[in-house]
Protein backbone atom coordinates (compact mmCIF):
# COMPACT_ATOMS: atom_id res chain seq x y z
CA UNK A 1 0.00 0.00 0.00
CA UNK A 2 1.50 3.03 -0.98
CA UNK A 3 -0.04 6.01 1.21
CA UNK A 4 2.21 7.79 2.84
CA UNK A 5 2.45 8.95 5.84
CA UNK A 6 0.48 6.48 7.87
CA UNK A 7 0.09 3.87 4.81
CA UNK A 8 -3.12 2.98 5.62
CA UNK A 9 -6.82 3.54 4.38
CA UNK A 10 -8.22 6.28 6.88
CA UNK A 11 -11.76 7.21 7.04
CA UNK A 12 -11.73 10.76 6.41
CA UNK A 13 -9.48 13.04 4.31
CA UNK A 14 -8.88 16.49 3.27
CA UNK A 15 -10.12 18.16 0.09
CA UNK A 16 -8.83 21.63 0.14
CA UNK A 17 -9.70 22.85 3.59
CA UNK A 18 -12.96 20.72 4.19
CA UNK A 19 -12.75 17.59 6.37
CA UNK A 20 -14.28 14.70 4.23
CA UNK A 21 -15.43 11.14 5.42
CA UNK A 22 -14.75 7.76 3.18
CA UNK A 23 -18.02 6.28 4.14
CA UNK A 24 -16.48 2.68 2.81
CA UNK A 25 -13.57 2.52 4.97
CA UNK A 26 -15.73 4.11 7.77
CA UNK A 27 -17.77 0.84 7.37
CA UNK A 28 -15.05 -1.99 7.28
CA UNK A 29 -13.41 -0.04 10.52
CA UNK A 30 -16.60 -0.51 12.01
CA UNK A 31 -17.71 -4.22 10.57
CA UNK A 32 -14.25 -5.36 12.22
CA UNK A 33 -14.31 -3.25 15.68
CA UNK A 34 -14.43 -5.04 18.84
CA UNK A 35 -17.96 -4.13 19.60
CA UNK A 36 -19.17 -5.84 16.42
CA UNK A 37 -16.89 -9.03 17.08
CA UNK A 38 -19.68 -10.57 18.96
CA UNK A 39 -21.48 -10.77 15.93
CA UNK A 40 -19.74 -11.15 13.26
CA UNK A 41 -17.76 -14.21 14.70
CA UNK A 42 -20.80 -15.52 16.77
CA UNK A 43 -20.36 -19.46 15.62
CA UNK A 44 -16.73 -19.21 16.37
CA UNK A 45 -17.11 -17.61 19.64
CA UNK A 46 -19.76 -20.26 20.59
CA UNK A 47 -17.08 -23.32 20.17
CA UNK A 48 -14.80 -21.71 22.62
CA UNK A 49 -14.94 -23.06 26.13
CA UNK A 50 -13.88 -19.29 27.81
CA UNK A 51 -13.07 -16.03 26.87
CA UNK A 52 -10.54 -13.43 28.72
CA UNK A 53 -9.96 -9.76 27.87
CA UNK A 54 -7.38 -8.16 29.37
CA UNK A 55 -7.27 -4.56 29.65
CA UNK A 56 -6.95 -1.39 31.76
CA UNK A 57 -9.61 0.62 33.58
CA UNK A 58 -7.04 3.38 33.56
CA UNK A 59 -5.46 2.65 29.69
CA UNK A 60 -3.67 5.97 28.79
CA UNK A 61 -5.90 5.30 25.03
CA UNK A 62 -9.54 6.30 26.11
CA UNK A 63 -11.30 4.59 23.80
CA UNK A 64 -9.99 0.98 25.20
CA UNK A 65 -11.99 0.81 28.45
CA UNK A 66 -15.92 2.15 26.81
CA UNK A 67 -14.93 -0.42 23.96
CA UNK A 68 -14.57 -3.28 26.61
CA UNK A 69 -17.49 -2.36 28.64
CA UNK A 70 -19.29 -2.43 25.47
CA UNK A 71 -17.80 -5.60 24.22
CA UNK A 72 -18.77 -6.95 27.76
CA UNK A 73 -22.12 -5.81 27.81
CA UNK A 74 -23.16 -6.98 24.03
CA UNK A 75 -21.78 -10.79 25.40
């Protein structure tokens, strides 16, 4: 992938001075998020005997401890 400087598809870019949002890589961060894991891999999740998450209440990254709770919750 040739995209520098983060070489990666983002889901929003600039065109001139507007902020614009790439509704199909907005979907396929979402379709593989944690919080959708749960249902998008429900038959494999079923075979497994137990599950562990390990993460931090305090986690310097904000968005890991609501995405947890949510991945907890949706279980």
């Amino acid at each position: 992938m040739n995209k520098p400087p983060f070489f990666a598809d983002l889901p929003f870019y600039f065109q001139g001075d507007d902020l614009k949002i790439d509704a199909l890589v907005l979907d396929e961060l979402k379709k593989n998020s944690t919080s959708e894991l749960v249902f998008t891999q429900y038959e494999n999740i079923k075979k497994l005997k137990a599950i562990k998450f390990d993460w931090g209440r305090n986690d310097e990254l904000k968005h890991i401890p609501p995405s947890c709770m949510s991945l907890s919750k949706k279980s």
